[in-house]
C-alpha atoms as a PDB file:
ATOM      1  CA  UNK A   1      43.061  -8.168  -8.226  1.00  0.00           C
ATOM      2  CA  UNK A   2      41.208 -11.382  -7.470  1.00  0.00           C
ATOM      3  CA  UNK A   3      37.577 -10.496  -6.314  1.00  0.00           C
ATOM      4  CA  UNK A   4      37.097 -11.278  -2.554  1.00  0.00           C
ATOM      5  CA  UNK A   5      33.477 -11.402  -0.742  1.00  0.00           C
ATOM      6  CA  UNK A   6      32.840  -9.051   2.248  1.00  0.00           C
ATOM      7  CA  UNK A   7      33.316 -10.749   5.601  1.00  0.00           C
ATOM      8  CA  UNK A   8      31.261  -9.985   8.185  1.00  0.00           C
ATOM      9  CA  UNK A   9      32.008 -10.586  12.369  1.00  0.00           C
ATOM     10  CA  UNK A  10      29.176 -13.493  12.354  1.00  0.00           C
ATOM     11  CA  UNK A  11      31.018 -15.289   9.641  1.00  0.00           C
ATOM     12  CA  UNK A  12      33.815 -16.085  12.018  1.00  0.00           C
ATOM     13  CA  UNK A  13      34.129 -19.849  12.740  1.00  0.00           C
ATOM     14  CA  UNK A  14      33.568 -21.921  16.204  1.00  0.00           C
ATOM     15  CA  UNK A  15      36.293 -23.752  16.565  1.00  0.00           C
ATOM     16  CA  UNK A  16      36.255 -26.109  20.103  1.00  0.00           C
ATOM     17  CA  UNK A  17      38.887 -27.289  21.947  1.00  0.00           C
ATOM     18  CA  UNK A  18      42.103 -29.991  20.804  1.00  0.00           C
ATOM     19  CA  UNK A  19      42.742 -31.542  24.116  1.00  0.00           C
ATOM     20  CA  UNK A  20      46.206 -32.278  24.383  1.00  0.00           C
ATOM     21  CA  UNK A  21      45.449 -36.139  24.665  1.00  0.00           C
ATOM     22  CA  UNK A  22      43.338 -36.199  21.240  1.00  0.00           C
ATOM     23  CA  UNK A  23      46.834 -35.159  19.794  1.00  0.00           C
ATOM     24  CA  UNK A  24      48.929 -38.054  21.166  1.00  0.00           C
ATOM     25  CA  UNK A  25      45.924 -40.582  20.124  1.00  0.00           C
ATOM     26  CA  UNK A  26      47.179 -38.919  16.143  1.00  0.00           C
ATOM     27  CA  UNK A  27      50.750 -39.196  16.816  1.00  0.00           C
ATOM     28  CA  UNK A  28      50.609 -42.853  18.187  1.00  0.00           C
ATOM     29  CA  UNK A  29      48.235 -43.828  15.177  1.00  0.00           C
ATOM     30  CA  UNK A  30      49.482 -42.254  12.342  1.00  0.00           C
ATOM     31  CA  UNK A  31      53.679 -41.352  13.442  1.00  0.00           C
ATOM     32  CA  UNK A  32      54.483 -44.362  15.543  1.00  0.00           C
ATOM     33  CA  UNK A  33      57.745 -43.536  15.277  1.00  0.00           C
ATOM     34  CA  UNK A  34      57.081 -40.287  17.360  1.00  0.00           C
ATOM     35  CA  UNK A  35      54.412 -42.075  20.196  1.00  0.00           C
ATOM     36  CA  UNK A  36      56.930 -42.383  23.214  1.00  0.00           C
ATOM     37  CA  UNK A  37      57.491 -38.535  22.908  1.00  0.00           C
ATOM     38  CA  UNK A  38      55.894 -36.224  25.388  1.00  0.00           C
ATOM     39  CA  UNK A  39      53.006 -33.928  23.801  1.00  0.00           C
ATOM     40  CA  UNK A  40      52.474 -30.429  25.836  1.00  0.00           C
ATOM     41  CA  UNK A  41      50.502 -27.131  24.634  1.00  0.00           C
ATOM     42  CA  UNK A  42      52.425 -24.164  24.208  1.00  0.00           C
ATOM     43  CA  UNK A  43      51.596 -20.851  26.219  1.00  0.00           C
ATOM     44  CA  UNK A  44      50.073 -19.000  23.055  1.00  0.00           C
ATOM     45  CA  UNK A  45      48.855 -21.806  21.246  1.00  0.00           C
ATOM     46  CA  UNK A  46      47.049 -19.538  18.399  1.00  0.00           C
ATOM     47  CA  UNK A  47      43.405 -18.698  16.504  1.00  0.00           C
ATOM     48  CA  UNK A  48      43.864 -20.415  12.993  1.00  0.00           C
ATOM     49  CA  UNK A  49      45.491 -23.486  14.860  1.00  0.00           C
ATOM     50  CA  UNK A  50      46.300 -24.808  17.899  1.00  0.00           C
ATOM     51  CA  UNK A  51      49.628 -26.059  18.544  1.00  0.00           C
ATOM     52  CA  UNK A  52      51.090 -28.485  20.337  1.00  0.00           C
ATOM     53  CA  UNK A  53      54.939 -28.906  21.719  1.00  0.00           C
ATOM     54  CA  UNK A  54      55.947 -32.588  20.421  1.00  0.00           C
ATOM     55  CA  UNK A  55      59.545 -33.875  22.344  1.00  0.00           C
ATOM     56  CA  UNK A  56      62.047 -31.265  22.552  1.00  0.00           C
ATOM     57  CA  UNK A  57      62.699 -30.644  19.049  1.00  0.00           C
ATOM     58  CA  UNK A  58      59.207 -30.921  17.224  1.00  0.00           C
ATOM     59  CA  UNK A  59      55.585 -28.931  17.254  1.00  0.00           C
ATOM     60  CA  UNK A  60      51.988 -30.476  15.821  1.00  0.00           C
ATOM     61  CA  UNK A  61      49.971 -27.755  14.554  1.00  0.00           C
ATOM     62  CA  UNK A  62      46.187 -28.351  13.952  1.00  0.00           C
ATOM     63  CA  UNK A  63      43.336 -26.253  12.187  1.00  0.00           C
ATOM     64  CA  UNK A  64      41.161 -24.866  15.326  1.00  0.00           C
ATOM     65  CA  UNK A  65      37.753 -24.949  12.549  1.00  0.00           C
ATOM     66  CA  UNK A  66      36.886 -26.304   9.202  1.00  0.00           C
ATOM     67  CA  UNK A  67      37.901 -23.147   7.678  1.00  0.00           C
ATOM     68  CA  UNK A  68      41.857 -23.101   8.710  1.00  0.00           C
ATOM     69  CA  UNK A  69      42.260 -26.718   7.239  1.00  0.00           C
ATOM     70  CA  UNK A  70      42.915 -25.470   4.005  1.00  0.00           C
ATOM     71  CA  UNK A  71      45.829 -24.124   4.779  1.00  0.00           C
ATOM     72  CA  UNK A  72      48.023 -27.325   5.358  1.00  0.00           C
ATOM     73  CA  UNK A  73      48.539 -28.238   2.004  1.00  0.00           C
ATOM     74  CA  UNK A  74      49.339 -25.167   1.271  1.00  0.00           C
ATOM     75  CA  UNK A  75      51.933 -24.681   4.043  1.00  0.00           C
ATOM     76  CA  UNK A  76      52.941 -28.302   3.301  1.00  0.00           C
ATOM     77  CA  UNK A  77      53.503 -27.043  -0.340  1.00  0.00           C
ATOM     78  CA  UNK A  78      54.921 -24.216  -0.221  1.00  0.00           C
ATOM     79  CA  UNK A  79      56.862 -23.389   2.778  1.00  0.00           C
ATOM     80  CA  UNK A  80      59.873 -25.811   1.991  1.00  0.00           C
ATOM     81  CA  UNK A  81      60.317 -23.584  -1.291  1.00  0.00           C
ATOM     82  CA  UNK A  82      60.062 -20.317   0.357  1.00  0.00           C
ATOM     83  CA  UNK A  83      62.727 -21.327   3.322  1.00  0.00           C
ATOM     84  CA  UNK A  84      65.569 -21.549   0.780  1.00  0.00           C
ATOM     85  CA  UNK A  85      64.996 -18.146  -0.511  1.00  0.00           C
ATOM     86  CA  UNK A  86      65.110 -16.565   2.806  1.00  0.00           C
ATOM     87  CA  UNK A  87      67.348 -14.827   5.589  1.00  0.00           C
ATOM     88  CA  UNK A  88      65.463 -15.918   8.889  1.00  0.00           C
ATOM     89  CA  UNK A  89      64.249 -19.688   9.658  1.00  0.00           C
ATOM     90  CA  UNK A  90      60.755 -20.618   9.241  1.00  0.00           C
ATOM     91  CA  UNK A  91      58.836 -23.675   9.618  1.00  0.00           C
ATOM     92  CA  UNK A  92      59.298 -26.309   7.220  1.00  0.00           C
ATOM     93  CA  UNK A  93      56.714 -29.812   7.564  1.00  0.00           C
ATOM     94  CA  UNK A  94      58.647 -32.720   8.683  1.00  0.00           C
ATOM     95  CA  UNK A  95      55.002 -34.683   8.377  1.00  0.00           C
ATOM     96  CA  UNK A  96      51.564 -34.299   6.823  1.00  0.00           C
ATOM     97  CA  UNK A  97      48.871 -35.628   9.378  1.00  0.00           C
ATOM     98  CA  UNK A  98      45.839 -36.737   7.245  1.00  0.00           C
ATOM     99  CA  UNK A  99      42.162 -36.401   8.684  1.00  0.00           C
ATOM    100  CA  UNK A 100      39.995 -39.414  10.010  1.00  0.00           C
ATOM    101  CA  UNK A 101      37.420 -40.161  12.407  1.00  0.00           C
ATOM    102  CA  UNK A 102      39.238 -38.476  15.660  1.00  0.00           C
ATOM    103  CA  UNK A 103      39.968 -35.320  13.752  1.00  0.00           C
ATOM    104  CA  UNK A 104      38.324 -33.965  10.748  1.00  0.00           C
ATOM    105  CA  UNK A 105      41.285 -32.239   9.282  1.00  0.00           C
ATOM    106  CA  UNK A 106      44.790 -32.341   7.999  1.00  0.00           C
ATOM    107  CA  UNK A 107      47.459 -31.459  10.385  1.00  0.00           C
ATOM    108  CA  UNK A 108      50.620 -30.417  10.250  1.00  0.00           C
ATOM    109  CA  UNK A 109      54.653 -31.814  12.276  1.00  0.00           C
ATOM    110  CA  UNK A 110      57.025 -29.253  12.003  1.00  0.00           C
ATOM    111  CA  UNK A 111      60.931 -28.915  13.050  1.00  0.00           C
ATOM    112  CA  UNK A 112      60.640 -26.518  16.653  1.00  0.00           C
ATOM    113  CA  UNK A 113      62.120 -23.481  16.279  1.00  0.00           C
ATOM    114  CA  UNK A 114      64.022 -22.003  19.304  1.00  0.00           C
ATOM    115  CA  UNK A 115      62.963 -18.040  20.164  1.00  0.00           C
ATOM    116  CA  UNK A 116      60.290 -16.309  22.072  1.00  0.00           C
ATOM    117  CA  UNK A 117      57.504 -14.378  20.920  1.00  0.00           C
ATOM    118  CA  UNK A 118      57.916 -10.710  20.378  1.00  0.00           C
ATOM    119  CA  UNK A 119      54.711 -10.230  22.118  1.00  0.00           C
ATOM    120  CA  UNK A 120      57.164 -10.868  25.590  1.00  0.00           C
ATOM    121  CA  UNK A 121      60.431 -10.716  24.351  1.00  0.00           C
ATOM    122  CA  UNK A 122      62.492  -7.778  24.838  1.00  0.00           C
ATOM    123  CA  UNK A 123      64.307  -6.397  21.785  1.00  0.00           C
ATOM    124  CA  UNK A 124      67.444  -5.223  22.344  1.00  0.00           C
ATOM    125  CA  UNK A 125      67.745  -2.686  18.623  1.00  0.00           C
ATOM    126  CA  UNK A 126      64.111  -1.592  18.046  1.00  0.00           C
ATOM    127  CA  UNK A 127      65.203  -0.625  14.825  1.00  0.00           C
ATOM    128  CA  UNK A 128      67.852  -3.274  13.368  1.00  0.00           C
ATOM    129  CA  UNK A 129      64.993  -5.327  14.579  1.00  0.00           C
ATOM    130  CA  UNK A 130      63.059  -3.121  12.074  1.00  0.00           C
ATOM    131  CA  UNK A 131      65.506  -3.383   9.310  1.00  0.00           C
ATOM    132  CA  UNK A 132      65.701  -6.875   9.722  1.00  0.00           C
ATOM    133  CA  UNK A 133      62.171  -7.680   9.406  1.00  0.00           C
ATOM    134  CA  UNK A 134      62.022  -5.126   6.389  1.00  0.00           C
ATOM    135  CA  UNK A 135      64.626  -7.325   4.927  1.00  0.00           C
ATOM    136  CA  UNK A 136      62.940 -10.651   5.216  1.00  0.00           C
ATOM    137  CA  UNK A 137      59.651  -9.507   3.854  1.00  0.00           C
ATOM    138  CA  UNK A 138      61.749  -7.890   1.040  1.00  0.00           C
ATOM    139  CA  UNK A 139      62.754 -11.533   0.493  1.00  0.00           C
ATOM    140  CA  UNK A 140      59.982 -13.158   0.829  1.00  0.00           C
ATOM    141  CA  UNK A 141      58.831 -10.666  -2.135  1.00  0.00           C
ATOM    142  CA  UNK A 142      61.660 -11.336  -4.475  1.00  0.00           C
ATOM    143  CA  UNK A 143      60.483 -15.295  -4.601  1.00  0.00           C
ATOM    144  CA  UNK A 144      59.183 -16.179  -7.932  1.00  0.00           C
ATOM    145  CA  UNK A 145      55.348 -15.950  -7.418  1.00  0.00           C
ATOM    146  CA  UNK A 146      54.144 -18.234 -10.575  1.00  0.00           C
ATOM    147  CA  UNK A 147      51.650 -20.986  -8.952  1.00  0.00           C
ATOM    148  CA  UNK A 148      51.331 -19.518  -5.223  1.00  0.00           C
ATOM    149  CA  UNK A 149      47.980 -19.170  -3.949  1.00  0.00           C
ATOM    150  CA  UNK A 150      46.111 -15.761  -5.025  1.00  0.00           C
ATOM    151  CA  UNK A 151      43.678 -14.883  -1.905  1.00  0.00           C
ATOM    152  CA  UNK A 152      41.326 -16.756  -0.863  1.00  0.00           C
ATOM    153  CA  UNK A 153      39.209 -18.461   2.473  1.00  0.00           C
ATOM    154  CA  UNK A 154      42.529 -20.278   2.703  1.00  0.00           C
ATOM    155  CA  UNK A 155      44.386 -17.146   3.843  1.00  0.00           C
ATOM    156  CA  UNK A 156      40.990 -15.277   4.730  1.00  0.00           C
ATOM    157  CA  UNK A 157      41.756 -12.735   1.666  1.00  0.00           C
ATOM    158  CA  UNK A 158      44.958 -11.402   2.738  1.00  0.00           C
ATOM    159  CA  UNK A 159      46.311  -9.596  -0.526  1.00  0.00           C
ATOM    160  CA  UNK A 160      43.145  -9.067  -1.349  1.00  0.00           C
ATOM    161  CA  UNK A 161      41.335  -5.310  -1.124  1.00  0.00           C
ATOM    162  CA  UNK A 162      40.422  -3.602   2.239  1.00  0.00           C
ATOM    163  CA  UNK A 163      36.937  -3.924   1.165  1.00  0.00           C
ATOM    164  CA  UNK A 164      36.487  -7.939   2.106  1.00  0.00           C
ATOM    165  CA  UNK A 165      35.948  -6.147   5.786  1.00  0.00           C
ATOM    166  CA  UNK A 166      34.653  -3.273   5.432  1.00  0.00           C
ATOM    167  CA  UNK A 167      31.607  -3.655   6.536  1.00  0.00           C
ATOM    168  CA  UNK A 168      33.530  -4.993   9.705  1.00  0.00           C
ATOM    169  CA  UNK A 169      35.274  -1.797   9.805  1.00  0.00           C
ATOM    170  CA  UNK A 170      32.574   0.221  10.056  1.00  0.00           C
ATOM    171  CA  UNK A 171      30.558  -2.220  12.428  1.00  0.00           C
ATOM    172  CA  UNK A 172      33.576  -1.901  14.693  1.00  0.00           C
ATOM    173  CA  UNK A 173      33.875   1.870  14.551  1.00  0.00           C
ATOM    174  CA  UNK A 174      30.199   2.450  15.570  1.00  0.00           C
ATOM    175  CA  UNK A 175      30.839   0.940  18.674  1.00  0.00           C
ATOM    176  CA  UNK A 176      33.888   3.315  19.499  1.00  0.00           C
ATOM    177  CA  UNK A 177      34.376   7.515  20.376  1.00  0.00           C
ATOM    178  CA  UNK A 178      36.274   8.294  17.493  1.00  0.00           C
ATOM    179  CA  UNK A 179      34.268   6.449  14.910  1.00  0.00           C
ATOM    180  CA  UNK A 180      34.379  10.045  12.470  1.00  0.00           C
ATOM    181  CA  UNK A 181      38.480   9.950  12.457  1.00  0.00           C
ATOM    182  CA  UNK A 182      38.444   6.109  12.351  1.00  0.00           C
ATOM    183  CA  UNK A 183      36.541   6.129   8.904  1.00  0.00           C
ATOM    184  CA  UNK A 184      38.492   8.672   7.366  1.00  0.00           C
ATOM    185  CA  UNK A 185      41.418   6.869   7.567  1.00  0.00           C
ATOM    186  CA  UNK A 186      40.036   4.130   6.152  1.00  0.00           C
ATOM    187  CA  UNK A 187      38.568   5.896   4.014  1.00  0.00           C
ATOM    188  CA  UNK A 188      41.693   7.027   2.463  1.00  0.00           C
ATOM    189  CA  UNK A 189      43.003   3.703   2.821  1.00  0.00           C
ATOM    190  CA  UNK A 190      40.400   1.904   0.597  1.00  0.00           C
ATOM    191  CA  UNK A 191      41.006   4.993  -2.221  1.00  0.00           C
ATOM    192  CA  UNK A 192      44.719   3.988  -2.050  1.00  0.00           C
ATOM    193  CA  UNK A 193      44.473   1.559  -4.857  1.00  0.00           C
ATOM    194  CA  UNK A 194      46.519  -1.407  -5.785  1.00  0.00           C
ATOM    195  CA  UNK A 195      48.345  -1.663  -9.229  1.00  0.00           C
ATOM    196  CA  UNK A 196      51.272  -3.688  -8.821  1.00  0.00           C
ATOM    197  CA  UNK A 197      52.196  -7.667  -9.641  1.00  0.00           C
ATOM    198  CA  UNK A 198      51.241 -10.036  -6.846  1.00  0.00           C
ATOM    199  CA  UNK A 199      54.203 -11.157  -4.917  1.00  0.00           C
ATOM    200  CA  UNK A 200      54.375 -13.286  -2.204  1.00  0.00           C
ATOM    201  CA  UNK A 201      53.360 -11.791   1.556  1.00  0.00           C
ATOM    202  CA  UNK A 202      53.253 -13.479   5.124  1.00  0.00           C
ATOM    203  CA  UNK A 203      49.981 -12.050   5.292  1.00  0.00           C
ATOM    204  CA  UNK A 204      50.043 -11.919   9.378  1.00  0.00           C
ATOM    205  CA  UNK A 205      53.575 -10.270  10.437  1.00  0.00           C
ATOM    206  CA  UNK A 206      52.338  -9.833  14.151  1.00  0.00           C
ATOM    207  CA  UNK A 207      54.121 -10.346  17.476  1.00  0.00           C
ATOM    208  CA  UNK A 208      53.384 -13.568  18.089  1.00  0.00           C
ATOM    209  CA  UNK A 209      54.361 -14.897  14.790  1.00  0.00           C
ATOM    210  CA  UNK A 210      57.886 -13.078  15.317  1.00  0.00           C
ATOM    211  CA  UNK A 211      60.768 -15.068  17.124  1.00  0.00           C
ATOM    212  CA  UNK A 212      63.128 -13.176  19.629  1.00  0.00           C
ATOM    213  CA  UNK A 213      66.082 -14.648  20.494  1.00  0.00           C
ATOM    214  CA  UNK A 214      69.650 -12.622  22.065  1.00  0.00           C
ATOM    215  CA  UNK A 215      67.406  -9.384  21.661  1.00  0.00           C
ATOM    216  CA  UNK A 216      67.234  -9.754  17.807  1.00  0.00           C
ATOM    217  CA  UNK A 217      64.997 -11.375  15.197  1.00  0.00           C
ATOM    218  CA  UNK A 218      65.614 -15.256  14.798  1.00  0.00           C
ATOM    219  CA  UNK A 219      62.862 -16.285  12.495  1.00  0.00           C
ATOM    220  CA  UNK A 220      59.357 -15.601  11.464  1.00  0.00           C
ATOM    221  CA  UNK A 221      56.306 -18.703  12.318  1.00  0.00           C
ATOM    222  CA  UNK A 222      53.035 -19.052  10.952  1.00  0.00           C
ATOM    223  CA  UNK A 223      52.399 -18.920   7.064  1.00  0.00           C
ATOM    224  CA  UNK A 224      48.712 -20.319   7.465  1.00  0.00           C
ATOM    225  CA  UNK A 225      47.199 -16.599   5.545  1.00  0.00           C
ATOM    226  CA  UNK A 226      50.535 -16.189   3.392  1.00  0.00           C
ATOM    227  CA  UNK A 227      49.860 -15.805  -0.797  1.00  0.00           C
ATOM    228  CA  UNK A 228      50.485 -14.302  -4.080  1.00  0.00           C
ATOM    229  CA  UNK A 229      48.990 -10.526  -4.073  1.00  0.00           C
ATOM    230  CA  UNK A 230      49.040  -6.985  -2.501  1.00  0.00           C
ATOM    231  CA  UNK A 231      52.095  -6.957   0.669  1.00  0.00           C
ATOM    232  CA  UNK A 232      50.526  -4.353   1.721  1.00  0.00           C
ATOM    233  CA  UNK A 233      48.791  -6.400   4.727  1.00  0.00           C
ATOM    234  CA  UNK A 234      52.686  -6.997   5.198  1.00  0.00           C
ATOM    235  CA  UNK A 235      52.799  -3.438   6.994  1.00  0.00           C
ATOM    236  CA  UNK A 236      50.075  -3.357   9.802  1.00  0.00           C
ATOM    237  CA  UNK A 237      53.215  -4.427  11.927  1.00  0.00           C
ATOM    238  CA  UNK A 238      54.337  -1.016  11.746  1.00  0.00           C
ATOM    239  CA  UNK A 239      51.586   0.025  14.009  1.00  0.00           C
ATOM    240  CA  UNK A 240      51.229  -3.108  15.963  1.00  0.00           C
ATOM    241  CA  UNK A 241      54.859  -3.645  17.012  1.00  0.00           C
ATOM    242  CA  UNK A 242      57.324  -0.885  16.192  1.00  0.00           C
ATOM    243  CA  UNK A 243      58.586   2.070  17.521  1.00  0.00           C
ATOM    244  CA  UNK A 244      57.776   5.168  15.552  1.00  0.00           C
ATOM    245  CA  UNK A 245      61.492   5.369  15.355  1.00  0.00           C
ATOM    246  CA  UNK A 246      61.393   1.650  13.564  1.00  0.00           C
ATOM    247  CA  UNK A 247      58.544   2.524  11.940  1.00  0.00           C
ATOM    248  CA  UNK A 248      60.669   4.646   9.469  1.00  0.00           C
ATOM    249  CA  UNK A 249      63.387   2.569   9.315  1.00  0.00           C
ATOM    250  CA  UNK A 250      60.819  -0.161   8.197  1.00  0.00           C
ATOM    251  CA  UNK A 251      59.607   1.966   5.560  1.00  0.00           C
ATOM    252  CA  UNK A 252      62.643   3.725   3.873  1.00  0.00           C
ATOM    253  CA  UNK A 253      64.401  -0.043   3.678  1.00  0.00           C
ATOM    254  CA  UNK A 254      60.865  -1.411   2.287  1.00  0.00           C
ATOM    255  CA  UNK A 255      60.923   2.032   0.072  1.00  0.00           C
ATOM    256  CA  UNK A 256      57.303   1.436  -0.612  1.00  0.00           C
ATOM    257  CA  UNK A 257      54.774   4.004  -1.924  1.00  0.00           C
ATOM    258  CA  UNK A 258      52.290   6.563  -0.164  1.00  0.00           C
ATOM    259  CA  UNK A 259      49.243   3.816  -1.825  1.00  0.00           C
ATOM    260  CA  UNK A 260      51.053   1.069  -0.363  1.00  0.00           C
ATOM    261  CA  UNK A 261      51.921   2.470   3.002  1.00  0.00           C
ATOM    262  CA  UNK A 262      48.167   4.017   3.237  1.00  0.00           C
ATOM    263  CA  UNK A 263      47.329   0.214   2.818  1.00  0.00           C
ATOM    264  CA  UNK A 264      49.115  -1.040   5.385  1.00  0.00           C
ATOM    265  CA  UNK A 265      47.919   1.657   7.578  1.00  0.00           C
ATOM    266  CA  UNK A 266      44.216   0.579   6.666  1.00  0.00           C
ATOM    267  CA  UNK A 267      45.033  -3.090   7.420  1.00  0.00           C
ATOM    268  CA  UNK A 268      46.077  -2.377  11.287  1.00  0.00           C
ATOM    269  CA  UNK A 269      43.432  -0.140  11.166  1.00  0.00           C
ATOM    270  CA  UNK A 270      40.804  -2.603  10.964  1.00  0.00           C
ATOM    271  CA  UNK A 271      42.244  -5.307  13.150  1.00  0.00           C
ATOM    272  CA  UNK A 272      43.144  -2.875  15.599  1.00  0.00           C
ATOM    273  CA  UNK A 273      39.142  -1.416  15.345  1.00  0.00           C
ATOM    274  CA  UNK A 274      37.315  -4.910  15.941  1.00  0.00           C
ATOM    275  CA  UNK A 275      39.889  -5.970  19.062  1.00  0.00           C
ATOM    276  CA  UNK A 276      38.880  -2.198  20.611  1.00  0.00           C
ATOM    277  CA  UNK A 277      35.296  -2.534  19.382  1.00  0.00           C
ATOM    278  CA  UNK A 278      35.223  -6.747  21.136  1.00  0.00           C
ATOM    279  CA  UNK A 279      36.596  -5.010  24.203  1.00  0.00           C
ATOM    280  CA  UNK A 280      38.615  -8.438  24.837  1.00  0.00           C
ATOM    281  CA  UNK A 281      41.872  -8.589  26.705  1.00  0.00           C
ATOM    282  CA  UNK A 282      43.748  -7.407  23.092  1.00  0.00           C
ATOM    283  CA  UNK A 283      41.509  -3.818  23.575  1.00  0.00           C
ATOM    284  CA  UNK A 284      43.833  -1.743  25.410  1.00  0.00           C
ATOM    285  CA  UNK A 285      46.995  -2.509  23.195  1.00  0.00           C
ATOM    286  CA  UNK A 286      44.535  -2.372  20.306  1.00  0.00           C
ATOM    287  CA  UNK A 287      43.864   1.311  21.150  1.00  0.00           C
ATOM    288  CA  UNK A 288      47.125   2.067  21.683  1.00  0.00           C
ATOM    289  CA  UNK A 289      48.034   0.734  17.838  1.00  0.00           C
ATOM    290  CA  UNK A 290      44.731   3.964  17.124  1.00  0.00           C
ATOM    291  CA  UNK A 291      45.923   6.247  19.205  1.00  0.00           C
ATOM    292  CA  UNK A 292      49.549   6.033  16.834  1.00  0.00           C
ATOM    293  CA  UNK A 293      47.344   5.806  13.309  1.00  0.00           C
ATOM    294  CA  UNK A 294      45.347   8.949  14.406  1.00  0.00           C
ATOM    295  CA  UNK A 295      49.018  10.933  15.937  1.00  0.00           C
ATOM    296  CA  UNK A 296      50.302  10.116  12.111  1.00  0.00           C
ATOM    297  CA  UNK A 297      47.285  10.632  10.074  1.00  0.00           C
ATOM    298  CA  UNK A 298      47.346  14.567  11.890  1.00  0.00           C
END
């Protein structure tokens, strides 16, 4: 297991706004090709970048701080191996921007992908939906791992051990009611130890980075905090999206172990813990994602 520093709430970055018109200023200097075609941010435009609708049938996606931009060569890398080994789309670089006096930072064109976030999509089979998601990650895992990226500030130490935030974890749970029950499942989640190879992971299978489209799963965005380590980080989704219903499904096709599962619970734990603890807009689904880790840990 690669050795990952603990990562505090101050350490976050500041990351100011990308108007839309510093992005066509890049396009028409560096992809002339691409100047004449209308740039427009998208709804939900992200935290580790902010992205950008380019024409009809493109996207520009930019590192929102210093500390996101190393995860464009590794997307740029990486993600056109990974799409042939996998069931679902996902996005594959059409262009590599390179950094320069407007922007500080490589940047990334990718092909758009048609679907809807599962954040506001409705899914028709909550648990084919489940299966089908088990199935891609399963994929995902099966792809040769030799030379992908171990954990790191690139992917904020996804695959990595639940310790890197634990003294988040238990920041957060000060600041909430059930701080006692909080900690003991996370408790039991840091005890759940890793022992497996490293295989690849997504590292941030939320609802946002999940396309609907006809009611079903269409393909799966963002690889900015995928690597080569523990999938367990893979799981949180369980908590954060499915039905408890789907929640099996996902498991019995994933046919992981108590450890690994007890991971996964620990991982939407946490994030679930620091939205609650911010008391941000994401606090009340954030509680509800606790209030379904507490019903299964009784």
């Amino acid at each position: 297991m690669t050795d990952a520093p603990e990562v505090s709430r101050s350490s976050l970055p500041i990351r100011p706004p990308i108007p839309a018109e510093l992005v066509e200023r890049l396009i028409a200097e560096q992809f002339p090709r691409w100047a004449a075609l209308p740039v427009r941010p998208i709804a939900t435009p992200g935290w580790d970048n902010r992205t950008f609708r380019l024409g009809d049938d493109m996207l520009v996606r930019l590192p929102s701080a210093a500390e996101y931009a190393g995860a464009v060569a590794k997307e740029q890398r990486w993600l056109p191996v990974l799409a042939g080994h996998l069931p679902l789309p996902i996005p594959v670089p059409l262009a590599e921007g390179a950094p320069g006096e407007i922007f500080a930072h490589p940047w990334s064109v990718y092909r758009w992908l048609d679907g809807e976030p599962a954040t506001t999509a409705p899914i028709a089979d909550p648990v084919a939906f489940a299966v089908a998601l088990a199935d891609f990650l399963l994929a995902l895992a099966a792809v040769d791992p030799a030379g992908g990226p171990p954990p790191g500030l690139h992917n904020w130490y996804r695959g990595g051990p639940l310790s890197t935030y634990d003294g988040q974890m238990r920041a957060a749970a000060a600041e909430l009611p059930d701080r006692d029950a909080l900690l003991a499942i996370w408790t039991e989640a840091r005890a759940a130890a890793w022992s497996g190879k490293p295989v690849w992971f997504h590292g941030d299978v939320a609802s946002g980075n999940l396309l609907v489209r006809g009611g079903a799963l269409a393909a799966v965005i963002d690889f900015g905090t995928c690597g080569v380590g523990d999938p367990a980080c893979d799981l949180a989704v369980a908590w954060t999206l499915l039905t408890p219903p789907a929640r099996r499904a996902f498991r019995a096709r994933l046919a992981v172990d108590d450890a690994t599962w007890s991971r996964g619970r620990g991982w939407a734990l946490w994030k679930a813990a620091i939205l609650c603890a911010d008391g941000g807009p994401d606090a009340p689904a954030a509680r509800q994602v606790l209030t379904q880790l507490h019903a299964e840990s009784r």
